[in-house]
Protein backbone atom coordinates (compact mmCIF):
# COMPACT_ATOMS: atom_id res chain seq x y z
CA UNK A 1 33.91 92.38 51.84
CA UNK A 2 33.65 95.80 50.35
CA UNK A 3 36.66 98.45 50.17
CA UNK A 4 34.62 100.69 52.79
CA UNK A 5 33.74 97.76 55.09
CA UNK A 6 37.69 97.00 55.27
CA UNK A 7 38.59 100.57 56.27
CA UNK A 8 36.22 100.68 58.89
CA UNK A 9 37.81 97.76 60.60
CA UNK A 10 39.87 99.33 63.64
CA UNK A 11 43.84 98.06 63.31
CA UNK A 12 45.45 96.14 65.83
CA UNK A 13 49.57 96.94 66.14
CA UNK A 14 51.46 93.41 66.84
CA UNK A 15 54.38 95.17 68.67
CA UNK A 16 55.02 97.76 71.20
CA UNK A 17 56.13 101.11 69.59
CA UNK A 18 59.62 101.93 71.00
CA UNK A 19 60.02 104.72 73.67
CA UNK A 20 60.87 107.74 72.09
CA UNK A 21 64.05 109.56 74.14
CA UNK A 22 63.03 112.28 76.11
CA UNK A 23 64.13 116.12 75.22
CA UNK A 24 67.54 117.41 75.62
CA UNK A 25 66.56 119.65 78.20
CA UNK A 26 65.70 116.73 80.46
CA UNK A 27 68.60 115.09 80.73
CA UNK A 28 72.38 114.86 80.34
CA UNK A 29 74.40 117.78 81.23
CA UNK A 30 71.43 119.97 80.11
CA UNK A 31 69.28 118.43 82.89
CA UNK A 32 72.10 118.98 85.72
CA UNK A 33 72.74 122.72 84.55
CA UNK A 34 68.92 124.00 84.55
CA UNK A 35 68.55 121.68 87.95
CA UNK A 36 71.32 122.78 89.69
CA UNK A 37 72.97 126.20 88.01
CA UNK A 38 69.77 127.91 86.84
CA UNK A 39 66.80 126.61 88.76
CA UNK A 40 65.60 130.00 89.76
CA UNK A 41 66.78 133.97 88.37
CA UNK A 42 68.54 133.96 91.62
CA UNK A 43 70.73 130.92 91.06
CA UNK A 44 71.05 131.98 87.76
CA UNK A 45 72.77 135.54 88.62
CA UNK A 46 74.99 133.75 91.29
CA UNK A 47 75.99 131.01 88.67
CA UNK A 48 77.42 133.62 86.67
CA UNK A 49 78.74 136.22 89.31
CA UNK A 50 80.69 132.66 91.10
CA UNK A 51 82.01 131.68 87.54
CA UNK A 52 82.60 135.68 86.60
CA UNK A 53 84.74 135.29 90.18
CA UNK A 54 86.41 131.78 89.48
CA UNK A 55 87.46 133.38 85.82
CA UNK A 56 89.53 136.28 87.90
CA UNK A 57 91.27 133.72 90.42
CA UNK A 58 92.24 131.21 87.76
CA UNK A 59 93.55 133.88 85.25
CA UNK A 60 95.72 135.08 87.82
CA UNK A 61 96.89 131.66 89.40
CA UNK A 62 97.09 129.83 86.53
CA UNK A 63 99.80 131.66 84.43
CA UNK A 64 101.65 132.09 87.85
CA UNK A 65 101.33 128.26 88.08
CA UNK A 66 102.63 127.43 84.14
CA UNK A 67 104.93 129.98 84.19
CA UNK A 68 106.61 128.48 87.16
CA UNK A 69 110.92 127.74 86.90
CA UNK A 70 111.78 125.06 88.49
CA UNK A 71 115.67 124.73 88.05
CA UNK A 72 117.64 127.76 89.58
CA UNK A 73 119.96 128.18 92.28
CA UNK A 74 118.06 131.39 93.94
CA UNK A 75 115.44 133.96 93.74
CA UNK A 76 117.36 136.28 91.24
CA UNK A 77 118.10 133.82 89.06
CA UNK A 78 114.35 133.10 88.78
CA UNK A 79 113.59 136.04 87.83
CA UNK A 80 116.02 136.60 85.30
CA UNK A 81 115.12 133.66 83.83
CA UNK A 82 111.25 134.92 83.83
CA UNK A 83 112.49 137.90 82.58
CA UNK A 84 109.56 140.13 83.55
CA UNK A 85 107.05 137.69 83.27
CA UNK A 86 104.47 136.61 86.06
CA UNK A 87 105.66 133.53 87.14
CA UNK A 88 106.31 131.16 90.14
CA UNK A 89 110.11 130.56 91.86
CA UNK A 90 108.90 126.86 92.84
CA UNK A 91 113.00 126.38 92.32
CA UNK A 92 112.75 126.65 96.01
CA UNK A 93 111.13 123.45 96.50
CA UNK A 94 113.62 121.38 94.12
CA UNK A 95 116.02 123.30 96.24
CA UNK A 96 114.93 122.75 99.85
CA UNK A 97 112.59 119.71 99.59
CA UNK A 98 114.36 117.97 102.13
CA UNK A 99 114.43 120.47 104.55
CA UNK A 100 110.82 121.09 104.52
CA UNK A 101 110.05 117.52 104.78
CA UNK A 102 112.81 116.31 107.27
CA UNK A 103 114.21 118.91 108.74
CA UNK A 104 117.39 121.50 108.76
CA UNK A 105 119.66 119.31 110.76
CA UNK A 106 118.49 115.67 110.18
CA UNK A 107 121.05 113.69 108.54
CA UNK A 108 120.73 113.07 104.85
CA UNK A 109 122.18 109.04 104.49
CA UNK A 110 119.62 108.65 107.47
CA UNK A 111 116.34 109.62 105.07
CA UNK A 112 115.78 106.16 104.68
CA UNK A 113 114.63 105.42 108.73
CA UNK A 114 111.82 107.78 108.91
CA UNK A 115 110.07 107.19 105.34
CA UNK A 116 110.79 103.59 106.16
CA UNK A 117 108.78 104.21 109.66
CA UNK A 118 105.95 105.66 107.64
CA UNK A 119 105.24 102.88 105.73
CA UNK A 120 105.38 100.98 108.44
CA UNK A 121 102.75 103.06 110.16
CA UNK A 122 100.17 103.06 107.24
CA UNK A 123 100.62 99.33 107.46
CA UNK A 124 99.73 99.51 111.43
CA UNK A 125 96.96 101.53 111.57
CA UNK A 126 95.22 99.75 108.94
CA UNK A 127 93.66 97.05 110.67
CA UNK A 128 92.56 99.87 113.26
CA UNK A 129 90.99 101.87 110.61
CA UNK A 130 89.62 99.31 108.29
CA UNK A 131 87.71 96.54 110.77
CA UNK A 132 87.81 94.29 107.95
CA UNK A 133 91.49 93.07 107.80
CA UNK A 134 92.72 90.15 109.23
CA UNK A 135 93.44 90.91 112.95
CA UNK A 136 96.61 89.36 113.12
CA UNK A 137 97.58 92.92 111.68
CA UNK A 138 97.32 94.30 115.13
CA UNK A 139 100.43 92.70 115.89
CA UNK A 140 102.20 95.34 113.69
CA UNK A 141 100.05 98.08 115.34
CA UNK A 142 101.18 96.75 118.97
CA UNK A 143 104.95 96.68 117.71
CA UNK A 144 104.87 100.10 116.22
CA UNK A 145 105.40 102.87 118.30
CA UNK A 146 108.96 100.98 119.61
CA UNK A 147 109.74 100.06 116.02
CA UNK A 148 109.46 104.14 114.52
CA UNK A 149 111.09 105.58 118.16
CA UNK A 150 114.19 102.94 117.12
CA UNK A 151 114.34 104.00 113.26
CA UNK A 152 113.64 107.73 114.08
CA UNK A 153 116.22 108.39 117.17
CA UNK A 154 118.21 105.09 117.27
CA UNK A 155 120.29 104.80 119.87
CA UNK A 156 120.78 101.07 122.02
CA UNK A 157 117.88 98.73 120.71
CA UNK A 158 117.34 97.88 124.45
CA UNK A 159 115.81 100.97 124.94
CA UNK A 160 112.43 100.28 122.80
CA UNK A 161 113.00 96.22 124.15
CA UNK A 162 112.46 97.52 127.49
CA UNK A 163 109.64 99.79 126.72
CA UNK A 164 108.14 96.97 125.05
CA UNK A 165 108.45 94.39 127.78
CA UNK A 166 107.33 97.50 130.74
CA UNK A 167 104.33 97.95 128.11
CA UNK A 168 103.72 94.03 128.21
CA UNK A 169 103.85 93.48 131.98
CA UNK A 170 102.00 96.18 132.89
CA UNK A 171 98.99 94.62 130.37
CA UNK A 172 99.89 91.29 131.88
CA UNK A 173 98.48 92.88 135.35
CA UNK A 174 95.78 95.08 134.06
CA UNK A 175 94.43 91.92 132.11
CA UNK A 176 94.97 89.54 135.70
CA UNK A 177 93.53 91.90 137.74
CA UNK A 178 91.56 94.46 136.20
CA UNK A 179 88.12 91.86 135.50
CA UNK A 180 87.69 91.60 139.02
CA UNK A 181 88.71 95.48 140.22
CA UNK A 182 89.18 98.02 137.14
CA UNK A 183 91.00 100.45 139.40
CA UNK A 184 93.30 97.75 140.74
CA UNK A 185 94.57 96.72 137.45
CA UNK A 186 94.65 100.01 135.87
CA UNK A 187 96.87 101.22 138.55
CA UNK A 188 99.01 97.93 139.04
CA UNK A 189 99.51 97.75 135.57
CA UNK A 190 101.07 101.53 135.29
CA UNK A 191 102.73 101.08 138.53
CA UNK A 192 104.40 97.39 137.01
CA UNK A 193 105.09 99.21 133.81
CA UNK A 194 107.22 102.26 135.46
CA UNK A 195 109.14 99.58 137.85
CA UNK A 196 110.03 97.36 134.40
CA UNK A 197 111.29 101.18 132.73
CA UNK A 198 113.04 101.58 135.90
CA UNK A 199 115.54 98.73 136.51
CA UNK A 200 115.46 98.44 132.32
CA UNK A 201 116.65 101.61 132.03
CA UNK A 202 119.42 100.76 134.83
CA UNK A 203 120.45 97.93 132.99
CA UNK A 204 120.41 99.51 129.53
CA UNK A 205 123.01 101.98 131.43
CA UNK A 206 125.14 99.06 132.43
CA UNK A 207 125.21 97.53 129.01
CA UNK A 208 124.98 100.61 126.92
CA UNK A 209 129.12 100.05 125.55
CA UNK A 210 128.50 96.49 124.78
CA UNK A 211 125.18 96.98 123.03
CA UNK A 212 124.64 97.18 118.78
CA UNK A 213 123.86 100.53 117.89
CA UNK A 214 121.71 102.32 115.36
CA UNK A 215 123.17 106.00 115.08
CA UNK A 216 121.71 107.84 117.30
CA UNK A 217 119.22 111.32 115.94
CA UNK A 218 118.83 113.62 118.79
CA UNK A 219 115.19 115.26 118.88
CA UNK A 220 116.93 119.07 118.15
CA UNK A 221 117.58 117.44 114.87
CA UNK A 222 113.74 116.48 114.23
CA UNK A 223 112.09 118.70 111.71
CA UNK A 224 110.48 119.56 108.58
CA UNK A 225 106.70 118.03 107.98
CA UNK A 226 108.17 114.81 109.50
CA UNK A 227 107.71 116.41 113.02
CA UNK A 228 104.31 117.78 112.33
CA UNK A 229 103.18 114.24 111.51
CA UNK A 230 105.17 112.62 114.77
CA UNK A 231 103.34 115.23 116.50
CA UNK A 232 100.09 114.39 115.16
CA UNK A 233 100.17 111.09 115.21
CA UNK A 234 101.59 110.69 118.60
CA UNK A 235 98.93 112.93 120.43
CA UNK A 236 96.28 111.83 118.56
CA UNK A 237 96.97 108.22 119.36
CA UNK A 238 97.29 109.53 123.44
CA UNK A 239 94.33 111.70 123.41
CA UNK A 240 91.70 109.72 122.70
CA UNK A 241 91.83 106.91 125.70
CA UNK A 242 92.35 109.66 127.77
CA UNK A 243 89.53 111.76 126.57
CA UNK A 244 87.44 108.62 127.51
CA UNK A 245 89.36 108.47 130.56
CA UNK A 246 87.94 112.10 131.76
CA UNK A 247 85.02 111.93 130.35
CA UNK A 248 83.67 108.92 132.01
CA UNK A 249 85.47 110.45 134.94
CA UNK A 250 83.63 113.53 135.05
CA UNK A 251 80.56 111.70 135.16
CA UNK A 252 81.79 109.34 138.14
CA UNK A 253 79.77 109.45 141.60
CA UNK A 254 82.74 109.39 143.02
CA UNK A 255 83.00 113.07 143.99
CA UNK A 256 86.73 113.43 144.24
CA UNK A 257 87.59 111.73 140.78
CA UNK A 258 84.97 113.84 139.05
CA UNK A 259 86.05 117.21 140.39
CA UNK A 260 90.09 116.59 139.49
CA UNK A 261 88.78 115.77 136.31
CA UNK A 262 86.06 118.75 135.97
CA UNK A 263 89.21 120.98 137.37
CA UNK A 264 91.52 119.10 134.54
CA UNK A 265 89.42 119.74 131.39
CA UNK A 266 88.17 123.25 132.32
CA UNK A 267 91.35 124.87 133.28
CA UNK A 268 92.87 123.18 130.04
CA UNK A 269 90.14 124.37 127.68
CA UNK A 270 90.14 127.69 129.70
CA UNK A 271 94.16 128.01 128.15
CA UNK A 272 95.55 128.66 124.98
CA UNK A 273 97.75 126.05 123.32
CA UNK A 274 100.67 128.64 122.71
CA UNK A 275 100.66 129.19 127.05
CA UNK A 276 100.72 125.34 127.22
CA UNK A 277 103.59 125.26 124.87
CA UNK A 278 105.66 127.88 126.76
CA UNK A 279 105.14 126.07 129.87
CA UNK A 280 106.40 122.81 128.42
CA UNK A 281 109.38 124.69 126.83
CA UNK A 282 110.43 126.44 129.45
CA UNK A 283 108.52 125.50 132.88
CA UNK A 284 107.72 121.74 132.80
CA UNK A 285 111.79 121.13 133.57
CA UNK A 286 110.96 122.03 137.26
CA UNK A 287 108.27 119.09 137.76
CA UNK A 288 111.02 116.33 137.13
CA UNK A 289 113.79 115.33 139.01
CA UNK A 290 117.01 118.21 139.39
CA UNK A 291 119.21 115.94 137.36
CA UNK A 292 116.74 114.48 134.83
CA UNK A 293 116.55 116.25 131.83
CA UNK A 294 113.56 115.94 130.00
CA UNK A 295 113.40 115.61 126.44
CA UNK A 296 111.96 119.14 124.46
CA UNK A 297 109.79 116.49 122.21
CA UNK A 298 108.20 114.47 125.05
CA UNK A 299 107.12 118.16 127.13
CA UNK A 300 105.72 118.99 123.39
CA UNK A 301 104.14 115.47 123.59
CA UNK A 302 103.13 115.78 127.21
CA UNK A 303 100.92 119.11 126.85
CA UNK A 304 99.75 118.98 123.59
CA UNK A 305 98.18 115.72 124.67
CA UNK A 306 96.94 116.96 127.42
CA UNK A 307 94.93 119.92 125.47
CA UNK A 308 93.22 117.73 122.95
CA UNK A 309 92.06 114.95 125.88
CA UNK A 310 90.81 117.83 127.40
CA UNK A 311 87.94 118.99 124.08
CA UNK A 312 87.82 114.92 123.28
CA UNK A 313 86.33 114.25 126.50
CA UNK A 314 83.84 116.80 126.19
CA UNK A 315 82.45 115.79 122.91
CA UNK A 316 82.96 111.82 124.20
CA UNK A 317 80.91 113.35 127.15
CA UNK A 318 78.12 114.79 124.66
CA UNK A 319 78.21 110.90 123.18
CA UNK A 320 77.36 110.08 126.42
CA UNK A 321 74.72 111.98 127.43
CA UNK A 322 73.28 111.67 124.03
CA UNK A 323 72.49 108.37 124.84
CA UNK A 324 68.74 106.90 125.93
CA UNK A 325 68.60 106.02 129.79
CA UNK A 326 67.61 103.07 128.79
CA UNK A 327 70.78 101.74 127.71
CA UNK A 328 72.45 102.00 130.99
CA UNK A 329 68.82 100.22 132.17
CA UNK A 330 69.95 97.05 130.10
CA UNK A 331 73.38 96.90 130.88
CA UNK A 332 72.05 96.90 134.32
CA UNK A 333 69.45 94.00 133.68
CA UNK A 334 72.10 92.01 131.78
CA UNK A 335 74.27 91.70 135.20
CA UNK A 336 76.88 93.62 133.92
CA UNK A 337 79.65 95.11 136.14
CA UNK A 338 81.00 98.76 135.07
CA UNK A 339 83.85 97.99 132.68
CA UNK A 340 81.59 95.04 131.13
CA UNK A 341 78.80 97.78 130.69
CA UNK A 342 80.56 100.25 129.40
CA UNK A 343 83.33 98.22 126.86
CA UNK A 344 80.28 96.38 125.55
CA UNK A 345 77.37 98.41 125.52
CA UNK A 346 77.69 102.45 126.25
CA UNK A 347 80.97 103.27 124.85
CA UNK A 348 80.69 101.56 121.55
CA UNK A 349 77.33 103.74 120.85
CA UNK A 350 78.74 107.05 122.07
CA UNK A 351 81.86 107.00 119.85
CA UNK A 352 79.88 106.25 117.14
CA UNK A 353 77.60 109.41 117.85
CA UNK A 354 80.92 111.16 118.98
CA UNK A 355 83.00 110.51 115.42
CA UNK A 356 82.45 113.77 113.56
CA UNK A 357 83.43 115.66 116.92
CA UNK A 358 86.43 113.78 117.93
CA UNK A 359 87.65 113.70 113.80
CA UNK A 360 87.20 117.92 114.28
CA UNK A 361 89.67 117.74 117.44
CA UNK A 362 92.18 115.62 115.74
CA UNK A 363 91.95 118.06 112.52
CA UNK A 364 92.23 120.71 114.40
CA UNK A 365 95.19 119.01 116.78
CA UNK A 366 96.85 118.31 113.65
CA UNK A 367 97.22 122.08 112.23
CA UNK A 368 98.15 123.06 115.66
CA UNK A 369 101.02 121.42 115.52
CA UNK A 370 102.45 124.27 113.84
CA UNK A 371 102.38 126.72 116.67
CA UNK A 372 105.51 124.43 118.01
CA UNK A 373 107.48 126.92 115.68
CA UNK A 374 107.23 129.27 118.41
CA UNK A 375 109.22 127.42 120.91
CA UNK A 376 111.99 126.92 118.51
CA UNK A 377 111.18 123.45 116.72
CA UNK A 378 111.42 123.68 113.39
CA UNK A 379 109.27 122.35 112.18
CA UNK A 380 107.45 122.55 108.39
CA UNK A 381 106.08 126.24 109.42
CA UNK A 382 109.37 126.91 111.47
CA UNK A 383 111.34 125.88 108.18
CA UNK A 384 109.87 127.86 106.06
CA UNK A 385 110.15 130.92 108.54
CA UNK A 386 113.75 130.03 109.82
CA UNK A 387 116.55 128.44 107.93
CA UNK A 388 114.48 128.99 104.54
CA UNK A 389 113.30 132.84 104.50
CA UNK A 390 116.61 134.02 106.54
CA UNK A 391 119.05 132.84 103.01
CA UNK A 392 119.80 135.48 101.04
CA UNK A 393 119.20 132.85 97.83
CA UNK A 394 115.71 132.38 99.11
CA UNK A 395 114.34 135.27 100.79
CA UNK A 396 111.66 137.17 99.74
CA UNK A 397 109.67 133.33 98.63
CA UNK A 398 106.76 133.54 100.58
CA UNK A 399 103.78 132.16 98.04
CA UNK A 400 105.70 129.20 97.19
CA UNK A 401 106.74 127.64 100.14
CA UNK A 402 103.05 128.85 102.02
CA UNK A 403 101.48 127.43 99.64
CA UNK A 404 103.40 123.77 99.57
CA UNK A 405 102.81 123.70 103.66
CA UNK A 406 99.22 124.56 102.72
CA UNK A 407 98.64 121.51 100.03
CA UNK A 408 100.66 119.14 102.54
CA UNK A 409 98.69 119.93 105.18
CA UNK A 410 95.09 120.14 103.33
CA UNK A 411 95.85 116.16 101.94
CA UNK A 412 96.39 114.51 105.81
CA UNK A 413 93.62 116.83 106.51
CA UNK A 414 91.23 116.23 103.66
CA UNK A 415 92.04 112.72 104.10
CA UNK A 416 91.31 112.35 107.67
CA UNK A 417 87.65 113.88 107.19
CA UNK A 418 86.88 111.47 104.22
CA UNK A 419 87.76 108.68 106.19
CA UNK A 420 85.39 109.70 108.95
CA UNK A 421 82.23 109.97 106.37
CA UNK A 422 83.28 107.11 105.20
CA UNK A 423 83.05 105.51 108.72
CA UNK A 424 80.09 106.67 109.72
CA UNK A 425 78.52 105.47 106.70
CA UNK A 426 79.63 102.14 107.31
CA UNK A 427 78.72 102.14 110.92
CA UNK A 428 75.16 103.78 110.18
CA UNK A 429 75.92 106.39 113.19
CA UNK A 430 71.74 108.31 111.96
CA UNK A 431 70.28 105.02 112.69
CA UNK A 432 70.73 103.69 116.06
């Protein structure tokens, strides 16, 4: 074969040529800037007029930040110590720390009781948040509301036995009688639980020299961030069954039970929380007994609750209506009774719907808690403005301590709203 017969012959590659990489530009961090940062001109000038911005904040905050003393006994010994420079007095925190977090008046051996009650309760509402663990967890979520009232007040430890066994019987009843008549058992079982309070509280009375003793932490003595959490979790906890209460209330045919609770939820959404919080501070008294005196935190408790069931059952009610007829159609066909229907088949599909409304109630619930400064709690806000400010080592801190109740508050918050993405995400709430 000749030299110009070989050439001609077309070559045949035995293996695959390997894929080049593709440019810078279209991928990596080069990729994400043009794609995101600099798409258009217009993204392009607010790129650098938001980082031009971000450059002023951070060179201000940051030395502030750095420059920070931590170790002083009082505002002018911070700044002598800064000696002209910009810097932060965050001395007040190493300072006061447990004031802001428990309170003025709480007592200091006693620290151990209420941290030890909130590791109990992220132990308790586990199981409720996370469907996955084991279920014998609930037992700790049943037991916990007597076990952090008797580490937070103390007092006789028949007090939370009795609210504990009036909490039991009146479940007992509701669970005996409640299948065949829902209002029968609802009402027996509140009416056995207040009879089991009464004649436990009379015998608690008898006993009360004889019985062991945890010191006793009146609720004047509550404060700090540690309130603003009881607070929270408390009403939070209340709110909800009884914004599902009202809201499947206000769309009874009954007409009495719907209009007390149309009356209930519009006259309490028609009120500030501040009024409410007057009214439990200073009017609610006069609705108990002459010689009963009412604890300050349970009137808090009491009308706080009663504002948040009030915007819960409204967006449960939204969840509700949201709902296609034919739902209610099948529980029908199915045979179900009311209470079957709606525990098994309507409620379960409008609190999914209803998550991202009732998680903006119990944000919101949460940083109201605050406004119980006003009334005289003192609480992490009332701290800071009270005891705190009015020192003459400490006053004039404002940036400092704001800005502590700020992060505090923006990690329960922050926290709280990731949990809910992450729970609708898991329950698929977009695809019903």
């Amino acid at each position: 074969m000749s030299d110009a017969h070989a050439h001609s012959v077309a070559f045949v590659r035995t293996e695959v040529i390997p894929q080049s990489p593709p440019p810078a530009q279209q991928t990596g961090v080069m990729k994400w800037l043009r794609d995101n940062l600099f798409s258009s001109w217009a993204n392009t000038l607010l790129t650098l007029v938001a980082a031009w911005l971000i450059y002023l904040i951070l060179s201000a905050i940051l030395p502030w930040i750095f420059n920070g003393v931590w170790n002083a006994d009082s505002l002018t010994q911070c700044r002598e110590i800064l000696a002209g420079r910009t810097g932060a007095c965050f001395a007040v925190l190493t300072e006061r720390w447990n004031q802001l977090l428990f309170g003025y008046s709480y007592p200091r051996d006693l620290y151990w009781r209420p941290v030890l009650a909130f590791a109990i309760m992220l132990v308790a509402i586990a199981p409720v948040l996370f469907f996955d663990l084991p279920r014998k967890l609930l037992i700790v979520t049943a037991l916990f509301p007597f076990i952090a009232f008797y580490l937070i007040w103390g007092g006789p430890i028949l007090t939370p036995i009795v609210a504990l066994l009036g909490c039991g019987a009146g479940y007992v009843v509701f669970n005996r009688y409640g299948k065949g008549n829902f209002a029968a058992g609802f009402f027996g079982g509140i009416a056995t639980a207040f009879v089991v309070w009464g004649v436990g509280g009379f015998v608690v009375d008898l006993v009360r020299p004889e019985t062991p003793w945890m010191t006793p932490v009146p609720s004047r003595d509550l404060g700090g961030f540690m309130l603003n959490m009881m607070l929270g979790v408390t009403c939070v906890s209340l709110s909800v069954p009884l914004g599902i209460v009202l809201a499947l209330g206000r769309q009874s045919d009954m007409p009495l039970i719907k209009g007390i609770c149309v009356v209930f939820i519009e006259f309490v959404r028609g009120v500030p929380l501040i009024t409410l919080l007057f009214v439990a501070s200073v009017m609610l008294a006069y609705f108990f007994p002459p010689d009963s005196t009412v604890d300050l935190f349970l009137r808090v408790v009491i009308m706080i609750t009663m504002f948040s069931s009030a915007y819960i059952a409204e967006v449960i009610r939204g969840g509700l209506a949201a709902l296609p007829k034919g739902q209610f159609e099948a529980a029908d066909s199915l045979g179900l009774d009311y209470p079957q229907a709606m525990r098994l088949i309507i409620l379960p599909q409008a609190l999914k719907i209803s998550i991202p409304g009732i998680v903006n109630v119990a944000v919101g619930l949460f940083k109201d808690t605050t406004l119980v400064s006003v009334i005289s709690m003192f609480d992490l806000i009332g701290m800071i403005r009270g005891p705190i400010l009015a020192s003459t080592e400490w006053n004039g801190v404002y940036w400092e301590l704001l800005g502590f109740a700020s992060l505090l508050f923006f990690v329960v918050c922050y926290g709280i709203s990731q949990y809910s993405q992450w729970l609708e995400r898991r329950l698929a709430t977009d695809h019903r």
